[in-house]
C-alpha atoms as a PDB file:
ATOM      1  CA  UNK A   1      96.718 -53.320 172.259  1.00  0.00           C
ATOM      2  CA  UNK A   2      98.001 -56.025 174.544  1.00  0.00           C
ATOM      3  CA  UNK A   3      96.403 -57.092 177.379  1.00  0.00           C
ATOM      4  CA  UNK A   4      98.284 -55.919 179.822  1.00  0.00           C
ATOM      5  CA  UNK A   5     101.445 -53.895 179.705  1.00  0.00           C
ATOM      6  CA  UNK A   6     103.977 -54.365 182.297  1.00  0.00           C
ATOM      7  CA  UNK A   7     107.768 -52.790 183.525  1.00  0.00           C
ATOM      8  CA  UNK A   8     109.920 -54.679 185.611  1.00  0.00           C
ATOM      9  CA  UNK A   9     108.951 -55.388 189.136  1.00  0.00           C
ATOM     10  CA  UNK A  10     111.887 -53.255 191.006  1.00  0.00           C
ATOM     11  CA  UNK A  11     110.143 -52.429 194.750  1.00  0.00           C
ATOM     12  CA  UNK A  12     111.296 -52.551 197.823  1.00  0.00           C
ATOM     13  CA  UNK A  13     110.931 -55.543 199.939  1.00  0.00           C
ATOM     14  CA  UNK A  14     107.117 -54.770 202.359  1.00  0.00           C
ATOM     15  CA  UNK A  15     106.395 -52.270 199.904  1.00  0.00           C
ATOM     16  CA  UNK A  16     102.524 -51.884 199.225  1.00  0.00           C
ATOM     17  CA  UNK A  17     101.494 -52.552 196.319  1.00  0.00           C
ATOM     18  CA  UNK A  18      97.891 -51.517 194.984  1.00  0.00           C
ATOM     19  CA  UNK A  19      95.503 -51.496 191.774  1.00  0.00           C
ATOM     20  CA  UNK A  20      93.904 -48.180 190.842  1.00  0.00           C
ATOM     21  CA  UNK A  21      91.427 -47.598 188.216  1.00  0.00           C
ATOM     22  CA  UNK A  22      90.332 -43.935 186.566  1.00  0.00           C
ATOM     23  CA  UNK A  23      90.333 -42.309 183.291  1.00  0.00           C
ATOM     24  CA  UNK A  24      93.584 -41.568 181.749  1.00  0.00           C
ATOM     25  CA  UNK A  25      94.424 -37.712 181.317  1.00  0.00           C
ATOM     26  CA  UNK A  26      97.004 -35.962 179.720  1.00  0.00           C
ATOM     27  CA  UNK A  27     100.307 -36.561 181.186  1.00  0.00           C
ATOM     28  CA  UNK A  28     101.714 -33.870 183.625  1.00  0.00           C
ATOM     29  CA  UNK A  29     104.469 -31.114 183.065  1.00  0.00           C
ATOM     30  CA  UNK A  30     107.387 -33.467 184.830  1.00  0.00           C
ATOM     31  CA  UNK A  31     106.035 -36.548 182.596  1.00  0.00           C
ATOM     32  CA  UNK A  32     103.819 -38.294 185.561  1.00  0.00           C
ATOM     33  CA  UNK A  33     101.431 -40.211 184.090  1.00  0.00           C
ATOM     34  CA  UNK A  34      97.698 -39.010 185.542  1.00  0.00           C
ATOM     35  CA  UNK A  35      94.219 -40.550 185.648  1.00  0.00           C
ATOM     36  CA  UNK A  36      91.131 -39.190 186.947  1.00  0.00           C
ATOM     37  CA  UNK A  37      89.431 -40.983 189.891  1.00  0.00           C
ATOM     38  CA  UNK A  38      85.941 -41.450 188.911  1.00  0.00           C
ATOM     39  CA  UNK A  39      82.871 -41.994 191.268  1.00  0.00           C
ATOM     40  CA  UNK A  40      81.325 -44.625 190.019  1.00  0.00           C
ATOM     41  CA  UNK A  41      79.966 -48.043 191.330  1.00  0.00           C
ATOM     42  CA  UNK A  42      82.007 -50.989 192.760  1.00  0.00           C
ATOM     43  CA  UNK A  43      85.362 -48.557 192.314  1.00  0.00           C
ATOM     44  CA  UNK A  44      86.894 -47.326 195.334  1.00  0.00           C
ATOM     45  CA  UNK A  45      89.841 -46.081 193.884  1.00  0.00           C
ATOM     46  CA  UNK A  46      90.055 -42.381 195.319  1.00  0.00           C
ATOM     47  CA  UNK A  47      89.247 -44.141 198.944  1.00  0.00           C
ATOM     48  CA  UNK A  48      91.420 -46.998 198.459  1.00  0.00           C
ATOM     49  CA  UNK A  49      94.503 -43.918 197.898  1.00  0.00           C
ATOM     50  CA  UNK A  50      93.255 -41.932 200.839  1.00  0.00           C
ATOM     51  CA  UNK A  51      93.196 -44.927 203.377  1.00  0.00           C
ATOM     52  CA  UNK A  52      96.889 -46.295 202.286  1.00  0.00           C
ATOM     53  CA  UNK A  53      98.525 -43.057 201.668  1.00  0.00           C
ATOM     54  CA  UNK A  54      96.761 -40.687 204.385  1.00  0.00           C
ATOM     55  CA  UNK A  55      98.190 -37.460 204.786  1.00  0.00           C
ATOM     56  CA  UNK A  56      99.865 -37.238 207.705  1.00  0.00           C
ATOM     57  CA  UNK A  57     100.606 -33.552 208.406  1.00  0.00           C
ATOM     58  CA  UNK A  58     100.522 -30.590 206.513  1.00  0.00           C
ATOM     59  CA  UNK A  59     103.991 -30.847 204.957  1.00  0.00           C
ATOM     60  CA  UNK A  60     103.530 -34.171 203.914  1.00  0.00           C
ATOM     61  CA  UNK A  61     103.373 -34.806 200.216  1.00  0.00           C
ATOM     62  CA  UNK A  62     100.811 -37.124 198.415  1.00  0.00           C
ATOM     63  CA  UNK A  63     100.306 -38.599 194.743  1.00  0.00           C
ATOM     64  CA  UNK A  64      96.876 -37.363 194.460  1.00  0.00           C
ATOM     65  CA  UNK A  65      94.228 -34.885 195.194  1.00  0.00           C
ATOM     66  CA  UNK A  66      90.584 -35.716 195.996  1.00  0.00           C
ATOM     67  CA  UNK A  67      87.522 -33.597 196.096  1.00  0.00           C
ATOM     68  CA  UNK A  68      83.842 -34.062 196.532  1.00  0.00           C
ATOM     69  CA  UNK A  69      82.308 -35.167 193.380  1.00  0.00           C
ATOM     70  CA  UNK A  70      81.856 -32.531 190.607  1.00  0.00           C
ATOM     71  CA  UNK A  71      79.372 -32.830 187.753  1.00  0.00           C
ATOM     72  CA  UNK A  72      81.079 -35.499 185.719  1.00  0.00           C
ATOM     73  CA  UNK A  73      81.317 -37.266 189.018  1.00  0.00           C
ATOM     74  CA  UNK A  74      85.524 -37.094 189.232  1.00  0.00           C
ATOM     75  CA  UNK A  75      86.613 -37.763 192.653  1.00  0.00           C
ATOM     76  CA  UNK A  76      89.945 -36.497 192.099  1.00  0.00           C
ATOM     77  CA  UNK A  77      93.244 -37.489 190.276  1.00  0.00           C
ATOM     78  CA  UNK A  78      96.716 -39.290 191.384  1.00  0.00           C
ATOM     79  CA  UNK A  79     100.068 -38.999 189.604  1.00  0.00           C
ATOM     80  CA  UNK A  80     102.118 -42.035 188.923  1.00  0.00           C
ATOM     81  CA  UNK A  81     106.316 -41.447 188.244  1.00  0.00           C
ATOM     82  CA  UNK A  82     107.340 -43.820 185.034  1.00  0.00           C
ATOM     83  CA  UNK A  83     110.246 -45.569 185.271  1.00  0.00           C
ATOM     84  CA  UNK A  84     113.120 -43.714 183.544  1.00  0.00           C
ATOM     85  CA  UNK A  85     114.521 -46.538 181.298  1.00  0.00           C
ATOM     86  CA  UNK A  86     111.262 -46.985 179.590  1.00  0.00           C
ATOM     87  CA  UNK A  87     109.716 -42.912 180.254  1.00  0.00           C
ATOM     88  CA  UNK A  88     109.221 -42.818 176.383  1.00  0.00           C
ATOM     89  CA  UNK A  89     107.084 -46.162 175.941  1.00  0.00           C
ATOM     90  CA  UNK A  90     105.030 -45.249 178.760  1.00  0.00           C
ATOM     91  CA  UNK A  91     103.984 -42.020 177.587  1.00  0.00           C
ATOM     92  CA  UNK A  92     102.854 -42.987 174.408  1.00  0.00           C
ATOM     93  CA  UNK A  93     101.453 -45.597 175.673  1.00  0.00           C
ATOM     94  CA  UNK A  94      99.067 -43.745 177.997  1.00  0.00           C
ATOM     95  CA  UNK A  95      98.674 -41.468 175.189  1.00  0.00           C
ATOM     96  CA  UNK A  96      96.934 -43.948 173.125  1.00  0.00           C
ATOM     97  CA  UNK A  97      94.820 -44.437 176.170  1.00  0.00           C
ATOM     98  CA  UNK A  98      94.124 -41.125 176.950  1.00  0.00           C
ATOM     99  CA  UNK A  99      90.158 -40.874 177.619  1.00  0.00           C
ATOM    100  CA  UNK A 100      89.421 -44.343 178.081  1.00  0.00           C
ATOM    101  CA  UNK A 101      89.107 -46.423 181.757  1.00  0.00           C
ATOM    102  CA  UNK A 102      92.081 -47.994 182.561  1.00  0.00           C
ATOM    103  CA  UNK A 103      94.152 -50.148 185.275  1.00  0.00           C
ATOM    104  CA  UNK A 104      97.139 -48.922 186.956  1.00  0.00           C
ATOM    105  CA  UNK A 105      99.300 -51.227 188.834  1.00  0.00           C
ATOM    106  CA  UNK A 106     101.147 -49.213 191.580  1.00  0.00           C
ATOM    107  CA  UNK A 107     103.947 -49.170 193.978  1.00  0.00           C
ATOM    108  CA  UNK A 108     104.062 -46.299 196.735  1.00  0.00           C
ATOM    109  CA  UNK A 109     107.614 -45.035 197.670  1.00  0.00           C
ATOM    110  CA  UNK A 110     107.790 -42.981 200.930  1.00  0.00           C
ATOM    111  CA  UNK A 111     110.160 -40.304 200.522  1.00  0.00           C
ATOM    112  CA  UNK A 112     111.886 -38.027 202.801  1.00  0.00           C
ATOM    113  CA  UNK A 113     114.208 -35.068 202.561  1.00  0.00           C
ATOM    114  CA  UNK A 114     115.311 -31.847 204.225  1.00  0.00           C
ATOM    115  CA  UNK A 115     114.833 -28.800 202.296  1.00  0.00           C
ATOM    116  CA  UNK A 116     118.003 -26.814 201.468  1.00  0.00           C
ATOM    117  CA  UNK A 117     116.643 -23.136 201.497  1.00  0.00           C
ATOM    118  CA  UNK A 118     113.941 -23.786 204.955  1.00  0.00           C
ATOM    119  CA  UNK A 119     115.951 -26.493 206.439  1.00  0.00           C
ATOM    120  CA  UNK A 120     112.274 -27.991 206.628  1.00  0.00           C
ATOM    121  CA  UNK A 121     111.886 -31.743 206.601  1.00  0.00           C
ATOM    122  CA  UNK A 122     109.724 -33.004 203.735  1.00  0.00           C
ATOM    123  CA  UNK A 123     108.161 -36.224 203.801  1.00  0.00           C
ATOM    124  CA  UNK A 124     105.632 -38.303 201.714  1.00  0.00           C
ATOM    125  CA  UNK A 125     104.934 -40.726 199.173  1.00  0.00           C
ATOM    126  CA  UNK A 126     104.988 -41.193 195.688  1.00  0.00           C
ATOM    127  CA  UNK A 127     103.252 -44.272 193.347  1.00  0.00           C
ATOM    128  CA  UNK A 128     105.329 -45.890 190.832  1.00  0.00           C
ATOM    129  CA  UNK A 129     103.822 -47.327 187.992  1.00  0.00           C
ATOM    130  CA  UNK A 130     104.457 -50.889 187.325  1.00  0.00           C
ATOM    131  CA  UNK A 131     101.565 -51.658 184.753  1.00  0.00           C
ATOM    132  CA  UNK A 132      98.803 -50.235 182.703  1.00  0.00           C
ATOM    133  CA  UNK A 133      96.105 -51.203 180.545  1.00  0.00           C
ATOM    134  CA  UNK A 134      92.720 -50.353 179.312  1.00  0.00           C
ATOM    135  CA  UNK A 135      90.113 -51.932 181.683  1.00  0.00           C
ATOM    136  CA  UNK A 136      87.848 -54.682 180.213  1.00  0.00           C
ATOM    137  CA  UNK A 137      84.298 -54.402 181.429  1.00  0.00           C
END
């Protein structure tokens, strides 16, 4: 596998950018790719998420979940939307990487929208994915 895989860099201009390392899982039912935030030395991953992307309020929407540590020591596990030009590359690419540590370069989108049946304003962010590869020791 190549080094380092890469889509185009399409973000908005002051949009953060960050580097996020976990296992790769299976892919989710809307075709988000998903890794697993380990607890593990020298990563701070799942704290890295929860400083930039803090949940603001109880409707507000986040790419990830975290949790205490459980007995493999997963922290928790963030979602990352593929880029629609190039969905079916990415999937099989994080396939073939499925179960192995890898390196997800990330751009979070704030959303917000009103919901049509409450009226209710949603907000939150999502994470783009903008690059992933296996992660060398």
């Amino acid at each position: 596998m190549p080094a380092g895989k890469r889509a185009s860099r399409v973000a908005s201009p002051g949009a953060t950018r960050l580097t996020l390392t976990g296992i790769m899982a299976v892919s989710d039912d809307f075709d988000r790719v998903r890794v697993l935030l380990m607890e593990r030395p020298g990563d701070s991953s799942w704290a890295q998420l929860a400083k930039e992307i803090p949940t603001l309020h109880e409707n507000y929407r986040t790419p990830y979940e975290l949790h205490d540590p459980d007995t493999e020591d997963v922290r928790g596990v963030f979602w990352a939307v593929l880029p629609g030009h190039r969905k079916k590359y990415w999937l099989e690419t994080a396939t073939e990487l499925r179960g192995r540590y890898v390196r997800a370069e990330v751009t979070v989108r704030p959303f917000s929208y009103r919901d049509k049946k409450t009226g209710e304003r949603i907000m939150g962010a999502s994470l783009d994915l903008a690059m992933l590869e296996e992660e060398t020791a």
